[in-house]
N, C-alpha and C. Protein backbone atom coordinates (compact mmCIF):
# COMPACT_ATOMS: atom_id res chain seq x y z
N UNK A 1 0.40 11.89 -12.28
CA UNK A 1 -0.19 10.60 -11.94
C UNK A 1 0.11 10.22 -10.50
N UNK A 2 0.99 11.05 -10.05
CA UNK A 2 1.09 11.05 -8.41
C UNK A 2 2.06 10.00 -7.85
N UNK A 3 3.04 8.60 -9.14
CA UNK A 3 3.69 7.84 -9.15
C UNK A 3 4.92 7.86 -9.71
N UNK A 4 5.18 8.82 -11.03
CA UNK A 4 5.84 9.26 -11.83
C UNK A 4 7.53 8.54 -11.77
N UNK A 5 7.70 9.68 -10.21
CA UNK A 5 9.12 10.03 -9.66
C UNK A 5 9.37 9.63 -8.25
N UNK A 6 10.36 9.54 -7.53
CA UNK A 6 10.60 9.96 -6.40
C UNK A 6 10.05 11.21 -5.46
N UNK A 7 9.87 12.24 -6.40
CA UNK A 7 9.74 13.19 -5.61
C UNK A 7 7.92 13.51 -5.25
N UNK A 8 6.98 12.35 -6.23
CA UNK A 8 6.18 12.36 -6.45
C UNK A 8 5.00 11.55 -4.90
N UNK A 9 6.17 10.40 -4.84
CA UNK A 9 5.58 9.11 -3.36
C UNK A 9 5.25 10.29 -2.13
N UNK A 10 4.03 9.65 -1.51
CA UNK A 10 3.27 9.72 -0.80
C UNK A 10 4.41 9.07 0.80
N UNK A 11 4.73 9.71 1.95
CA UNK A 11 5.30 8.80 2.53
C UNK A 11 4.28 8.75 3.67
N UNK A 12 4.08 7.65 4.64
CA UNK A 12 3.20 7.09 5.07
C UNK A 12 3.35 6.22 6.01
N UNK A 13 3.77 6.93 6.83
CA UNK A 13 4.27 5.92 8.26
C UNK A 13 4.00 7.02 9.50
N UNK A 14 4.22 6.02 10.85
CA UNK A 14 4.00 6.54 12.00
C UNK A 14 2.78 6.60 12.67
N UNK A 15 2.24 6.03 11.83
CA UNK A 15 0.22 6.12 12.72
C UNK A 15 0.01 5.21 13.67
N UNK A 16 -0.91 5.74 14.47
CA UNK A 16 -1.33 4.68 15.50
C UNK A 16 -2.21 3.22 15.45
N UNK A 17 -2.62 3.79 13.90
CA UNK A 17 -3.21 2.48 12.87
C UNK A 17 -2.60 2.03 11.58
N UNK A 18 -3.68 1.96 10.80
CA UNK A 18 -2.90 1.32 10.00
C UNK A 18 -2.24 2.81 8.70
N UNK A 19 -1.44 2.09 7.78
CA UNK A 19 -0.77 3.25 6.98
C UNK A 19 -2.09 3.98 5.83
N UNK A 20 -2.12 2.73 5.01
CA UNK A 20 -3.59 3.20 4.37
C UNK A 20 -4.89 2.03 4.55
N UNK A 21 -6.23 2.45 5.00
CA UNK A 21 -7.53 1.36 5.09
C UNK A 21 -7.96 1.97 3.99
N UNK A 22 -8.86 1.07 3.80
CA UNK A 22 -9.95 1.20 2.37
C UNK A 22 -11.11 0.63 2.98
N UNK A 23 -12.05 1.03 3.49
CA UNK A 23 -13.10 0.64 4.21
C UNK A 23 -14.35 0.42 3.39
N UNK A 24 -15.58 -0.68 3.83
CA UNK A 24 -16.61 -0.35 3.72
C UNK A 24 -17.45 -0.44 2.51
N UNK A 25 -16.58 -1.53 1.74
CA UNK A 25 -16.56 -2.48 0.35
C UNK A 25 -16.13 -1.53 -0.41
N UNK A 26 -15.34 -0.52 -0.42
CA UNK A 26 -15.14 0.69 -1.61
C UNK A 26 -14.19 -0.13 -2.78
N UNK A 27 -14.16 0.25 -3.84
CA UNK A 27 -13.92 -0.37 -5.20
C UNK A 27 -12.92 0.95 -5.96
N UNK A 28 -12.61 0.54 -6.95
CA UNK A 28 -11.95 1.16 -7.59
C UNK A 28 -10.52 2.11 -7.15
N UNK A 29 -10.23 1.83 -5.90
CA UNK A 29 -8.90 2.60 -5.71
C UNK A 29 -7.61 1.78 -5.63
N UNK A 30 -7.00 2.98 -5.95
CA UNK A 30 -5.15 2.33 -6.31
C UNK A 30 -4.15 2.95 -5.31
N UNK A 31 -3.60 2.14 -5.09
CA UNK A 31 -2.40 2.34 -3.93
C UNK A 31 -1.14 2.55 -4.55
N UNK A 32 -0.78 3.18 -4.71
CA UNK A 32 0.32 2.78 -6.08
C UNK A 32 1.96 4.33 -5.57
N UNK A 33 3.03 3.73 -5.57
CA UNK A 33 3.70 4.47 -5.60
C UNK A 33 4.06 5.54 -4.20
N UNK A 34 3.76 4.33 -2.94
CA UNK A 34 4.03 5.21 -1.89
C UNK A 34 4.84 4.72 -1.23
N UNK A 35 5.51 5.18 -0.15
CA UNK A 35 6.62 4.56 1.22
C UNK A 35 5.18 4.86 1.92
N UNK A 36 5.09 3.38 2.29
CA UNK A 36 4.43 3.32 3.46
C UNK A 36 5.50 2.24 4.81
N UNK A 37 5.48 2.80 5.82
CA UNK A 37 6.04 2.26 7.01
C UNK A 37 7.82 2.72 7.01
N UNK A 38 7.73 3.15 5.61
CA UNK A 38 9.37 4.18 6.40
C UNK A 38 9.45 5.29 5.75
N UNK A 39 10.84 6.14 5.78
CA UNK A 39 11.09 7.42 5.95
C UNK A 39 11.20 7.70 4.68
N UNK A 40 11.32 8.95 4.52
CA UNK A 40 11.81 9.50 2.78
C UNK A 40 12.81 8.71 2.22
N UNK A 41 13.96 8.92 2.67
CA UNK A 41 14.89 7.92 1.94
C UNK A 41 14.85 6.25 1.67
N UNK A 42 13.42 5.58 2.22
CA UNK A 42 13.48 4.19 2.38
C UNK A 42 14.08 3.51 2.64
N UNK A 43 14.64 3.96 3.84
CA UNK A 43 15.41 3.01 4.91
C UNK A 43 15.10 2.78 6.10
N UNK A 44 14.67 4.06 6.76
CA UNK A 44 14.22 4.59 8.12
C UNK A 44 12.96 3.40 8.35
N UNK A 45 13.26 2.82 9.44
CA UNK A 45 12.02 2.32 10.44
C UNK A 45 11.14 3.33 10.45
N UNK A 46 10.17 3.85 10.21
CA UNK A 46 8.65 4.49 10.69
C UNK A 46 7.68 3.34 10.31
N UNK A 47 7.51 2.52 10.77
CA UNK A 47 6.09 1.29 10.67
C UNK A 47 4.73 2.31 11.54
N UNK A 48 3.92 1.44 11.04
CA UNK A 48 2.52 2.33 11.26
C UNK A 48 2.47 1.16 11.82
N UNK A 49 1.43 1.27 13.51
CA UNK A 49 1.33 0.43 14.26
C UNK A 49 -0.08 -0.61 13.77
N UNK A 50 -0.33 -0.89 12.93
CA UNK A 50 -1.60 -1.31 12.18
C UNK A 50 -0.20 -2.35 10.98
N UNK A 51 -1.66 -2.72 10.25
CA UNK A 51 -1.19 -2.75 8.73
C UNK A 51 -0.53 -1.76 7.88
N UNK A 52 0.50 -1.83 7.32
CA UNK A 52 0.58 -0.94 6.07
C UNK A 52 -0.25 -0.60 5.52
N UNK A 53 -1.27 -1.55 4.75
CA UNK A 53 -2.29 -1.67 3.40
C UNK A 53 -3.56 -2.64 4.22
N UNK A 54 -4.40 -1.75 4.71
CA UNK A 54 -5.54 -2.58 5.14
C UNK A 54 -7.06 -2.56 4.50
N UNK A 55 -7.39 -3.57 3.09
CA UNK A 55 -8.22 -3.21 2.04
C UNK A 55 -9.63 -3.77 2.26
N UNK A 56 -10.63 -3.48 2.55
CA UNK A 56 -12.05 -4.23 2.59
C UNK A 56 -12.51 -4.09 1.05
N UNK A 57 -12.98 -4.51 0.55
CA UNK A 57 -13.68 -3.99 -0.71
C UNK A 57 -12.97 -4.51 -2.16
N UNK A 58 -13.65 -4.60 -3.21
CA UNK A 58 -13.09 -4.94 -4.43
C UNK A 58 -12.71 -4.32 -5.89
N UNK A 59 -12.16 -5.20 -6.55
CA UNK A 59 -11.61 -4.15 -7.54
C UNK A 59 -10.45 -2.85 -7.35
N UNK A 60 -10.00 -3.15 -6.33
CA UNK A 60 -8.57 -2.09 -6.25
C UNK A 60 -7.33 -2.57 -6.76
N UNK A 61 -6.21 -1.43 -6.19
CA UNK A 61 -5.54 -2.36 -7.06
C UNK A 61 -4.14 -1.85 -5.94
N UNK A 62 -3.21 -2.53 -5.51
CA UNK A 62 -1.96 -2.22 -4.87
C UNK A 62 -0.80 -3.00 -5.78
N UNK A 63 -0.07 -1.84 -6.39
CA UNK A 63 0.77 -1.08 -7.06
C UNK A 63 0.51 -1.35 -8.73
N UNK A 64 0.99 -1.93 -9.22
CA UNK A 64 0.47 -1.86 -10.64
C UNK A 64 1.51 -2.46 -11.72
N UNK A 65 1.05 -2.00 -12.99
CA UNK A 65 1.44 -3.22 -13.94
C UNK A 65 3.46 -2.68 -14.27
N UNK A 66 3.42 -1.39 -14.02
CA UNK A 66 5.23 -1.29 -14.07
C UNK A 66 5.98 -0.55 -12.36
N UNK A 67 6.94 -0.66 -12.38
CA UNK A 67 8.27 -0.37 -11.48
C UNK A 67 7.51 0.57 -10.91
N UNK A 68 7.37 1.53 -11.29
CA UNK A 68 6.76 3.14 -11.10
C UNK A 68 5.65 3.67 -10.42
N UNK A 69 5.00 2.56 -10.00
CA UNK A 69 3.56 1.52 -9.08
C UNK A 69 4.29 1.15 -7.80
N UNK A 70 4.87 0.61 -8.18
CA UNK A 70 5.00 0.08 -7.14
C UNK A 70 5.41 0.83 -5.89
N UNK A 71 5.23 0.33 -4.57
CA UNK A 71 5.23 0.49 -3.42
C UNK A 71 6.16 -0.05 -2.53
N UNK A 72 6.81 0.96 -1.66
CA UNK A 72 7.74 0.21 -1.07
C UNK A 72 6.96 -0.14 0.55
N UNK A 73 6.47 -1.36 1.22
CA UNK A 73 5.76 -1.59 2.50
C UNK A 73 6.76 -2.10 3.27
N UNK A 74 7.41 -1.69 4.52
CA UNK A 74 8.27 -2.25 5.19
C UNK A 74 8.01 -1.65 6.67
N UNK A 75 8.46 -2.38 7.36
CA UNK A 75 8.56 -2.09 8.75
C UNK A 75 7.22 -1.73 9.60
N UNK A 76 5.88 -2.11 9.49
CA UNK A 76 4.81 -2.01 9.69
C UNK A 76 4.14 -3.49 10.66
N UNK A 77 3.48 -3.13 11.86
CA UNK A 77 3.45 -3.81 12.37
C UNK A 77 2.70 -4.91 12.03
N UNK A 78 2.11 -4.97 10.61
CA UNK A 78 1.43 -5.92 9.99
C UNK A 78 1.67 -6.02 8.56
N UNK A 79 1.51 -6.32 7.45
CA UNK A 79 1.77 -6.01 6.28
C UNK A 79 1.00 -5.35 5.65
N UNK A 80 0.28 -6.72 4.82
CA UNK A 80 -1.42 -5.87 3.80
C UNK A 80 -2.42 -7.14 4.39
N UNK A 81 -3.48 -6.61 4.86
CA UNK A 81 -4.54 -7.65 5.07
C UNK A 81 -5.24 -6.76 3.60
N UNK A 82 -6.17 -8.32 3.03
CA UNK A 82 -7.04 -7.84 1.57
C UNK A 82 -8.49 -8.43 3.08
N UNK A 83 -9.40 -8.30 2.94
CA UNK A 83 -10.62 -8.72 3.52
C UNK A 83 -11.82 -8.18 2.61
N UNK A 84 -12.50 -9.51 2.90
CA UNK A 84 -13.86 -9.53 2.12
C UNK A 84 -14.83 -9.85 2.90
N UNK A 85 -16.07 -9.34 2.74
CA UNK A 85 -17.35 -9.81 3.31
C UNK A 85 -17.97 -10.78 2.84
N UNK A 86 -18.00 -11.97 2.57
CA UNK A 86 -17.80 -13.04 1.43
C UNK A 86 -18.17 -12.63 -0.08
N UNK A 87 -17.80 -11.11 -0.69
CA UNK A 87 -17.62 -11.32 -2.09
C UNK A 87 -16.44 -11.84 -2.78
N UNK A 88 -16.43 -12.07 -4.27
CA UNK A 88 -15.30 -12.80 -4.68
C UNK A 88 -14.13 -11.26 -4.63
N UNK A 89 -13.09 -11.51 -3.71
CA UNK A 89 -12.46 -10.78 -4.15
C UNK A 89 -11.31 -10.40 -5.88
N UNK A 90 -10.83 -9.00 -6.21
CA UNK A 90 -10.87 -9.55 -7.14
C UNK A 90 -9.84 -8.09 -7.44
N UNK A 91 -8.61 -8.48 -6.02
CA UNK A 91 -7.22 -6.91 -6.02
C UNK A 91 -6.53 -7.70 -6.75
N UNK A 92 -5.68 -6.85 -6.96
CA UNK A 92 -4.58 -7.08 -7.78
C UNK A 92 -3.56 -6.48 -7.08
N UNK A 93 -2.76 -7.47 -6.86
CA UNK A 93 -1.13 -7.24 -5.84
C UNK A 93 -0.04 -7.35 -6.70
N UNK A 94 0.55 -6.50 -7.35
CA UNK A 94 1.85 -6.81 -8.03
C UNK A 94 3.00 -6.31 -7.88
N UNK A 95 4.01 -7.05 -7.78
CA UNK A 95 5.50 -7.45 -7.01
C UNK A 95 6.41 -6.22 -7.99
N UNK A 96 7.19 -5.36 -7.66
CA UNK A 96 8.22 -4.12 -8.33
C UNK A 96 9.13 -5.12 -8.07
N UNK A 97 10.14 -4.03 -8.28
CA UNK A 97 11.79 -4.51 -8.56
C UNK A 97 12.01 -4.95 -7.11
N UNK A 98 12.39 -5.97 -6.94
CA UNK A 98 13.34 -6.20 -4.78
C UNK A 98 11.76 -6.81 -4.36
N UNK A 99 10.73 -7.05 -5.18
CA UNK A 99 10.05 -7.80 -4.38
C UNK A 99 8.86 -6.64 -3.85
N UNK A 100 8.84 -5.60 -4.04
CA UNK A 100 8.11 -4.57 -3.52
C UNK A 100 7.05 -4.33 -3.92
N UNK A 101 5.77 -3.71 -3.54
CA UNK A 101 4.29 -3.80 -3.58
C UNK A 101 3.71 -2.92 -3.37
């Protein structure tokens, strides 16, 4: 499921933009279970000079309904922008253990 474990996260820092975009009203994707903006061990400063999580579009979802979803976003020169083209948006942002997303 690509969220499982530790050994499973996606790490995701250092770009000259943002960590992950979702462009172009796209729907249905999940962010779930990555270090975005620091290092393997989740401590390390690596911020992506953008947003962490920069989402256009609806119906996604950043991190999810248990611990194991969730996302650790830190050190990024922006956080998560959600943006809409005036549809109703309709993500779902939910908080892990320490507050994490």
């Amino acid at each position: 499921d690509g969220a499982s474990d530790a050994a499973e996260r996606n790490v995701i820092s250092g770009n000259t933009l943002h960590g992950v975009a979702i462009f172009g009203g796209a729907s249905g994707n999940a962010v779930a279970g990555n270090s975005i903006g620091v290092g393997v061990g989740g401590t390390l400063d690596m911020g992506n000079s953008g947003y962490g999580v920069y989402l256009d579009g609806a119906n996604n979802i950043i991190g999810g309904a248990s611990a194991v979803f969730a996302n650790q976003i830190a050190y990024n020169a922006a956080g998560v922008a959600i943006v809409s083209d005036g549809e109703r948006l309709q993500e779902l942002l939910r908080a892990g253990p320490r507050g994490r997303r």
